[in-house]
Structure formats: C-alpha cells, structure tokens
PDB file of N, CA and C in Angstrom:
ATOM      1  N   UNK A   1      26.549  15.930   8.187  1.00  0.00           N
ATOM      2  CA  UNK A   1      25.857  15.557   6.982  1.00  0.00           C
ATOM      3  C   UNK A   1      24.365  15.481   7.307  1.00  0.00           C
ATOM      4  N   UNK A   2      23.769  16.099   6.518  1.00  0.00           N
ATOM      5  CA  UNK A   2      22.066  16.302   6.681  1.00  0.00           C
ATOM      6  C   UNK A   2      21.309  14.584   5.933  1.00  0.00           C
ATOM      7  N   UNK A   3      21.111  13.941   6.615  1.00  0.00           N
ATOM      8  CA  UNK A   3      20.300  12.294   6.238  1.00  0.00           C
ATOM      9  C   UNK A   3      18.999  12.492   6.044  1.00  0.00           C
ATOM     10  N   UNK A   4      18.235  12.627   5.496  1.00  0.00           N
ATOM     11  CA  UNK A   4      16.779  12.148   5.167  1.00  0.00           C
ATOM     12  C   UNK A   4      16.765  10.779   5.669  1.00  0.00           C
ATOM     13  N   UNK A   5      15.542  10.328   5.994  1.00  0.00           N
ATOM     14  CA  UNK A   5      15.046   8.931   6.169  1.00  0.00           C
ATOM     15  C   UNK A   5      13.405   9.204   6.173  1.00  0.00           C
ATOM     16  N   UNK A   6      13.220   8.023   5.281  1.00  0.00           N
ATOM     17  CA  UNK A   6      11.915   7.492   5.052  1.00  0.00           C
ATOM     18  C   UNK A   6      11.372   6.919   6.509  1.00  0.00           C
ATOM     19  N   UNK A   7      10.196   7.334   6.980  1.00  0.00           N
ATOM     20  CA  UNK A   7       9.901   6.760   8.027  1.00  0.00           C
ATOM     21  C   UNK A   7       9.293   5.718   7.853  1.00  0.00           C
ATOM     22  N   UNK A   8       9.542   4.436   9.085  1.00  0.00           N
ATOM     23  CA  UNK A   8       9.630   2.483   8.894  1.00  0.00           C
ATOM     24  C   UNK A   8       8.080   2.457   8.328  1.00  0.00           C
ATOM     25  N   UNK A   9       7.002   3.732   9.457  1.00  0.00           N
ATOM     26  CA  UNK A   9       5.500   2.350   8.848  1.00  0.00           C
ATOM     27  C   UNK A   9       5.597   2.756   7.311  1.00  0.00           C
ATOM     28  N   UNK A  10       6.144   3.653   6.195  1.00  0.00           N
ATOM     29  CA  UNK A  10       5.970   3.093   4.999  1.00  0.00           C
ATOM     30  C   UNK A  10       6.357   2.093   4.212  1.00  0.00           C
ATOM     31  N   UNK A  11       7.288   1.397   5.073  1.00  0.00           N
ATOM     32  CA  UNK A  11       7.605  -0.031   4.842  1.00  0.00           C
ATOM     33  C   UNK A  11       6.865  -1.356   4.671  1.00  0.00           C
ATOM     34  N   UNK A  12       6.102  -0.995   5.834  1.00  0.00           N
ATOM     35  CA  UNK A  12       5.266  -2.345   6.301  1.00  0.00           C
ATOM     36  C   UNK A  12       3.836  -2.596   5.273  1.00  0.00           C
ATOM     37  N   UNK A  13       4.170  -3.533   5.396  1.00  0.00           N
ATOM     38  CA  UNK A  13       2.997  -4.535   4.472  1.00  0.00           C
ATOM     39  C   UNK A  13       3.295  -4.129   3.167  1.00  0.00           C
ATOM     40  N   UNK A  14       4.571  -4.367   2.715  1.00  0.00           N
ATOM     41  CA  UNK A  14       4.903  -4.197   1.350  1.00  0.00           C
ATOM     42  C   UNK A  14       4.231  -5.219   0.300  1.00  0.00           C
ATOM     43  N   UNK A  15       3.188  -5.295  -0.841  1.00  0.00           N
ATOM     44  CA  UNK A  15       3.213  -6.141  -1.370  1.00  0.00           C
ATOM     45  C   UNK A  15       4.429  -7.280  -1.853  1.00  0.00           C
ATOM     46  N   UNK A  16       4.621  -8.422  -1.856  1.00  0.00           N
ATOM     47  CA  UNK A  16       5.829  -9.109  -2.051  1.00  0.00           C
ATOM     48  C   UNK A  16       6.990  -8.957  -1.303  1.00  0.00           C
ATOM     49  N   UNK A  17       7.069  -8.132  -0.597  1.00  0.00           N
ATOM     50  CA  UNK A  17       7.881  -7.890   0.479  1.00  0.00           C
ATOM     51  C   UNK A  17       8.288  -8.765   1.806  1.00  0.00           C
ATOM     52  N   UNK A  18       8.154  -9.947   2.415  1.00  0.00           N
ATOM     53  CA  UNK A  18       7.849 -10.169   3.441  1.00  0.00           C
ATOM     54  C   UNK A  18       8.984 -10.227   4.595  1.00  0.00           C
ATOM     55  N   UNK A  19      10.227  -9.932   4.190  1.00  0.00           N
ATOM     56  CA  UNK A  19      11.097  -9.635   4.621  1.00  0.00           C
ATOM     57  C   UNK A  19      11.445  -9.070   5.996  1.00  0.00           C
ATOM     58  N   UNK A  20      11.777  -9.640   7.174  1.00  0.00           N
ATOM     59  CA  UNK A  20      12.166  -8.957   8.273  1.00  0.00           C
ATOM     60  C   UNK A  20      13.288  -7.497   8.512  1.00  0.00           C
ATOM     61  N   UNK A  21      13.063  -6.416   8.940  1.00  0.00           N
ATOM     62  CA  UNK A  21      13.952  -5.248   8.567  1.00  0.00           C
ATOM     63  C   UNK A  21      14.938  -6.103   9.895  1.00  0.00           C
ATOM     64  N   UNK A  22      16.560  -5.378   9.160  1.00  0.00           N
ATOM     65  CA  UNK A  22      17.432  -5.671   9.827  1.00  0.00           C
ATOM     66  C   UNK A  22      18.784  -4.275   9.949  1.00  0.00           C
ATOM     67  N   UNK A  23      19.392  -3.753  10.947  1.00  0.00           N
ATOM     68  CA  UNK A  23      19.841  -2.829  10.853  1.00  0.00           C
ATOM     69  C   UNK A  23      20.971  -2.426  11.633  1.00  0.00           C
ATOM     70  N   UNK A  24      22.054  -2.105  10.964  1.00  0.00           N
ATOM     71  CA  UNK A  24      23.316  -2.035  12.094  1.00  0.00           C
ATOM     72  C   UNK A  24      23.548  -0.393  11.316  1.00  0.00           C
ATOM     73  N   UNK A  25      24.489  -0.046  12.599  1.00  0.00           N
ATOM     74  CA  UNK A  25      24.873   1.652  12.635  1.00  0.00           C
ATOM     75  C   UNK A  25      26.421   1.549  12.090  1.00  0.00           C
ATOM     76  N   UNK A  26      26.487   2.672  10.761  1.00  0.00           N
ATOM     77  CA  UNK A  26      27.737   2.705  10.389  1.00  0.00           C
ATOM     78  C   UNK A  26      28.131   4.509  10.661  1.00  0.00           C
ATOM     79  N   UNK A  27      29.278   4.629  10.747  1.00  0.00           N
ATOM     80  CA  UNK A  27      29.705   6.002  10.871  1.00  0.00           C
ATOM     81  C   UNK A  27      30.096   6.784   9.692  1.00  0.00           C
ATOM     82  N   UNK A  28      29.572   7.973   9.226  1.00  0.00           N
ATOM     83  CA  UNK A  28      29.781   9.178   7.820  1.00  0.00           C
ATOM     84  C   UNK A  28      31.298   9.302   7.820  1.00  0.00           C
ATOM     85  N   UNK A  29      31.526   9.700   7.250  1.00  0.00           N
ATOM     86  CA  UNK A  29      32.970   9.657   7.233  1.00  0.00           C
ATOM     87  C   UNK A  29      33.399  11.623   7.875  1.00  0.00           C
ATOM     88  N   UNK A  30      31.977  12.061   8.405  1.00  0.00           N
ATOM     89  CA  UNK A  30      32.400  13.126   9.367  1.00  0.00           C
ATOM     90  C   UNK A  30      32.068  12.783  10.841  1.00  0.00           C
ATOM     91  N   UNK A  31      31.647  11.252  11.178  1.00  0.00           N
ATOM     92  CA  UNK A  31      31.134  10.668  12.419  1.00  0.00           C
ATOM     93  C   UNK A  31      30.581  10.575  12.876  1.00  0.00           C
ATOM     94  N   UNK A  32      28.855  11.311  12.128  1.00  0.00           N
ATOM     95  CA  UNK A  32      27.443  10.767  12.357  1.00  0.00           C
ATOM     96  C   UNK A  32      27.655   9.461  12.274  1.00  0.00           C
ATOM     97  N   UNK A  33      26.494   8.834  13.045  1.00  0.00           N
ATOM     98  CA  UNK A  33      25.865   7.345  12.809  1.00  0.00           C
ATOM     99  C   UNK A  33      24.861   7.662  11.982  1.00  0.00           C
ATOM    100  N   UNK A  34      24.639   6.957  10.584  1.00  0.00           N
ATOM    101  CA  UNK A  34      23.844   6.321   9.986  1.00  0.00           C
ATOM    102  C   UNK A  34      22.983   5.296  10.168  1.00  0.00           C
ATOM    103  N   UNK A  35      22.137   4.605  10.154  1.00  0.00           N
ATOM    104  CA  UNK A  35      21.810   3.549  10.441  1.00  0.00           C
ATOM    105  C   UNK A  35      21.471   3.013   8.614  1.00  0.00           C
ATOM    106  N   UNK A  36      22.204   1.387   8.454  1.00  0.00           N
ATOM    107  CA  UNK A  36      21.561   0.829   7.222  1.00  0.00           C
ATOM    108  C   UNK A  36      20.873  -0.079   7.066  1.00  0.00           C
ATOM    109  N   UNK A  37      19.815  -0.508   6.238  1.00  0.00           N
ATOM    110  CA  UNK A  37      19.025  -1.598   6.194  1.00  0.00           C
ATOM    111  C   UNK A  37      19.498  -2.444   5.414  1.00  0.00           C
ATOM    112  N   UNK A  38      19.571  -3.999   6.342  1.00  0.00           N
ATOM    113  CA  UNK A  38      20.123  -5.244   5.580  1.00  0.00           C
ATOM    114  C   UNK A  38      18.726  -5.913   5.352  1.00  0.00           C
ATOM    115  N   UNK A  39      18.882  -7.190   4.389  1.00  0.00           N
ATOM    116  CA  UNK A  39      17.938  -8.409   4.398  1.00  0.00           C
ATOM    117  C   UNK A  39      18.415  -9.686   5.035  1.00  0.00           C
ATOM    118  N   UNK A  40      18.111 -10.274   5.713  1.00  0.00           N
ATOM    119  CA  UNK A  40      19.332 -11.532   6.250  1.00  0.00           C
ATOM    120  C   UNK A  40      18.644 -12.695   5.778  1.00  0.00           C
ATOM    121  N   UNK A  41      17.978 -13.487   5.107  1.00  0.00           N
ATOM    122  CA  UNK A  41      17.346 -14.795   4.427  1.00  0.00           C
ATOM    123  C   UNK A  41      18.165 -15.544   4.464  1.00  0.00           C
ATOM    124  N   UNK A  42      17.950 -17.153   4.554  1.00  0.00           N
ATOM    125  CA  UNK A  42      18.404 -18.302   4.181  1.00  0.00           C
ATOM    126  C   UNK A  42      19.149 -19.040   5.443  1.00  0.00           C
ATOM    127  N   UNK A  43      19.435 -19.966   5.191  1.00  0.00           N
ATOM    128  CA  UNK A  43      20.130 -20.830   6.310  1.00  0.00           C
ATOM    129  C   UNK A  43      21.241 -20.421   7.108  1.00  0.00           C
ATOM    130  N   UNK A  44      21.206 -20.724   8.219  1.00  0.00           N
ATOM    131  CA  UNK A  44      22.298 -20.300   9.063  1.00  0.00           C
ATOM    132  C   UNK A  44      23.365 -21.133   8.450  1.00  0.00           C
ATOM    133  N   UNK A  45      24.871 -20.647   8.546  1.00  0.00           N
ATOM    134  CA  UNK A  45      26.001 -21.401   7.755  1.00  0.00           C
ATOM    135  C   UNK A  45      26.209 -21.237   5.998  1.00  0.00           C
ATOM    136  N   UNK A  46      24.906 -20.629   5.440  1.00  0.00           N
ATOM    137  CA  UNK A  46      24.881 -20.930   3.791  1.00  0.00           C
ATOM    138  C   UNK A  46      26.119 -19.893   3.246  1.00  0.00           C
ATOM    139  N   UNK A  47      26.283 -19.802   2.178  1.00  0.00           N
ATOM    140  CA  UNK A  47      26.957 -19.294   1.655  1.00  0.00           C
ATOM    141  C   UNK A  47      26.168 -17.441   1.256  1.00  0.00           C
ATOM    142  N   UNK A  48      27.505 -16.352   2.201  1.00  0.00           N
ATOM    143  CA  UNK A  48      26.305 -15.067   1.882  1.00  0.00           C
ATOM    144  C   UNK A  48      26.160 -15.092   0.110  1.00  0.00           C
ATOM    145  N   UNK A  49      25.492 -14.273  -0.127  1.00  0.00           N
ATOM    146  CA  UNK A  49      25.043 -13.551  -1.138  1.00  0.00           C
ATOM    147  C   UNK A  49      25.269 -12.053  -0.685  1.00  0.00           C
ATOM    148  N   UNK A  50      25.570 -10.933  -1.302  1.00  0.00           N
ATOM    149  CA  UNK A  50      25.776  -9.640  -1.146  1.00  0.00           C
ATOM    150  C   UNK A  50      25.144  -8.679  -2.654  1.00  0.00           C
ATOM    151  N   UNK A  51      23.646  -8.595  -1.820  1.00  0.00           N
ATOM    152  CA  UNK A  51      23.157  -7.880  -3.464  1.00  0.00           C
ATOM    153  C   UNK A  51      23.521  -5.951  -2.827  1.00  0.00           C
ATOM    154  N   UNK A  52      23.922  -5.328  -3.872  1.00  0.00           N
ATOM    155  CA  UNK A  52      24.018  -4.190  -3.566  1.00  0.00           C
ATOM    156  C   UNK A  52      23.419  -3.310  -4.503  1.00  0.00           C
ATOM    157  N   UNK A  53      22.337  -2.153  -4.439  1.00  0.00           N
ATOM    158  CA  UNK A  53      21.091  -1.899  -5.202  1.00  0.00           C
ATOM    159  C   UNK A  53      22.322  -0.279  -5.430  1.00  0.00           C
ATOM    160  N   UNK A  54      21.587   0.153  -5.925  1.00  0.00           N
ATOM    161  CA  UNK A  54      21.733   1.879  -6.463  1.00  0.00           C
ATOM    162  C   UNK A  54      20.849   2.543  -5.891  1.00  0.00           C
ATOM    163  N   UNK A  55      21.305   3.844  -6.427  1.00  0.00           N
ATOM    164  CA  UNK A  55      20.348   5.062  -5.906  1.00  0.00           C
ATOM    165  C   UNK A  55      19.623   5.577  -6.389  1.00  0.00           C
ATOM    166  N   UNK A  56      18.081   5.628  -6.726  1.00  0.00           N
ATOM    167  CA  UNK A  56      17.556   5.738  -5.738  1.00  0.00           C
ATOM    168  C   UNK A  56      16.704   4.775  -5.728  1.00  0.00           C
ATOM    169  N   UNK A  57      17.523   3.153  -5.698  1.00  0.00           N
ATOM    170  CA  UNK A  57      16.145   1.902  -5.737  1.00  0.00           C
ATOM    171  C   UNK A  57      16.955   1.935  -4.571  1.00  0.00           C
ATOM    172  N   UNK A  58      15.887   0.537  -3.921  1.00  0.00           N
ATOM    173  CA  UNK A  58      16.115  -0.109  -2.548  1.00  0.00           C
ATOM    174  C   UNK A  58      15.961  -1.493  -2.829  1.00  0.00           C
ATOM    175  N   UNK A  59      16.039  -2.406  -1.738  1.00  0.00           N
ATOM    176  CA  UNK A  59      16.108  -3.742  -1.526  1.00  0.00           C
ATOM    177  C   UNK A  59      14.935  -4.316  -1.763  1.00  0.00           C
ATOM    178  N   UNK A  60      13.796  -3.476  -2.504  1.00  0.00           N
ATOM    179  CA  UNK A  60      12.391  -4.154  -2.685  1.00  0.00           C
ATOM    180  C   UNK A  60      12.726  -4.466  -4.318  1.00  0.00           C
ATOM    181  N   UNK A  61      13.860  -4.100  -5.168  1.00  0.00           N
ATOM    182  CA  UNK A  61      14.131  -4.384  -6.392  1.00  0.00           C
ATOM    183  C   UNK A  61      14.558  -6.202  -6.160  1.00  0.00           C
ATOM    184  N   UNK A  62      15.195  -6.267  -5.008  1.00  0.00           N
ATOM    185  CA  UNK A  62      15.532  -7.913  -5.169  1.00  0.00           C
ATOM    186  C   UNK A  62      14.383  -8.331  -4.531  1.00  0.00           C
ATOM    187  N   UNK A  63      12.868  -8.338  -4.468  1.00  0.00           N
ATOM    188  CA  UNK A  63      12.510  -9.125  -3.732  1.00  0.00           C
ATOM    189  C   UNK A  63      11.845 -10.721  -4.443  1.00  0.00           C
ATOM    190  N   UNK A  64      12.321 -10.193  -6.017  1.00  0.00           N
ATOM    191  CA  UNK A  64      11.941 -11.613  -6.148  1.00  0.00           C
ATOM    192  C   UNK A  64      13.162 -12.811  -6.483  1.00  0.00           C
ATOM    193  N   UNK A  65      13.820 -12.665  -6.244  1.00  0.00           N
ATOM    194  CA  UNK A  65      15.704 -12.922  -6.347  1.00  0.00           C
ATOM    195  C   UNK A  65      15.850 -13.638  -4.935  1.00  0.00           C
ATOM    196  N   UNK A  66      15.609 -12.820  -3.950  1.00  0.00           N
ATOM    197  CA  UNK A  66      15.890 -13.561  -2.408  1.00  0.00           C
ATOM    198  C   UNK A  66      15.349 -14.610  -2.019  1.00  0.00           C
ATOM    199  N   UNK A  67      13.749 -15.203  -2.393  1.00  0.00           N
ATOM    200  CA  UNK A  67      13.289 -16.691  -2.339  1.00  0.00           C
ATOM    201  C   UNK A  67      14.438 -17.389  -2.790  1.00  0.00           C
ATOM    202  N   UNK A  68      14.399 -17.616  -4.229  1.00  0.00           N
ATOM    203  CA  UNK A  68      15.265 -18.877  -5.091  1.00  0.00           C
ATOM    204  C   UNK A  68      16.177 -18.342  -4.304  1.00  0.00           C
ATOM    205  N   UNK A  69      17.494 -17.276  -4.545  1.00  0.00           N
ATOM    206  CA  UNK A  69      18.456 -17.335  -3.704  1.00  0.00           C
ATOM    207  C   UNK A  69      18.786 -17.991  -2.188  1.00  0.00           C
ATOM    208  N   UNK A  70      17.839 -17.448  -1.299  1.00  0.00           N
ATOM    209  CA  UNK A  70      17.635 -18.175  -0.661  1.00  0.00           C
ATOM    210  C   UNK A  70      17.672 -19.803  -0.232  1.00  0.00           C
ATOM    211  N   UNK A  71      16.820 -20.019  -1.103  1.00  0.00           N
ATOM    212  CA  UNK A  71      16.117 -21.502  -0.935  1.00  0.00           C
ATOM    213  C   UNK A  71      17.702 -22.249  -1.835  1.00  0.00           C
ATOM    214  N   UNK A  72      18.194 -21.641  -2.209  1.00  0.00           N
ATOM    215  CA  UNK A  72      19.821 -22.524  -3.044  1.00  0.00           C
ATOM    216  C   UNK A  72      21.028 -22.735  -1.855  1.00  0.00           C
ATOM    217  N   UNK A  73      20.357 -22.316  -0.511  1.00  0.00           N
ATOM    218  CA  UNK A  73      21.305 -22.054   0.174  1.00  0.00           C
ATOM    219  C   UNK A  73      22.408 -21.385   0.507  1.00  0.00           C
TER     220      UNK A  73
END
C-alpha cells in the first residue's frame, strides 16, 4: 500500500495546538507498518475518552474539546 505522510515540522507550532505528538505502529492489512498519531491528555488513571476524526480532518478539529475534556478527568 502506497502511504503519503505529511512531514512532522508542519505540525509544530500549531496555533491552539499545544499538544505533545504521540505514536505507535499498526500493521495494513497487507503488513506494512503504518505509524498513527494519538493525543494522550489528562490524568494518569482518568477515564479514556476516544475521539475519532474523519477523512480528511485530523486531531487539530478537537483541539478545543481536549482542555475541558481533559480537565473533567
């Protein structure tokens, strides 16, 4: 499977963004590794949250959702 990827420095210094990138490797279902980007916020122990975006937004659609979420524990 042919992957595009956005390269990371267009990430950085996202307005409203401040988010640490986080990233584990999943396998295509022909056995490339992928690599995907998580957000991990909030207290160790809290209860997850699992936001899951569409295509073709990304995780900068929740970035104003993950404070309060966050901060609710």
């Amino acid at each position: 499977m042919e992957v595009l990827r956005t390269p990371d420095e267009r990430f950085e210094n996202l307005p409203g963004y401040p988010f640490a990138p986080n990233y584990v490797e999943v396998r295509s279902g022909d056995g490339d590794a992928l690599r995907m980007h998580y957000v991990d916020e909030g207290p160790r122990g809290g209860q997850p949250v699992l936001l899951l975006h569409g295509e073709p937004s990304w995780s900068y659609l929740y970035r104003k959702m993950i404070p309060p979420l966050a901060a609710s524990g």
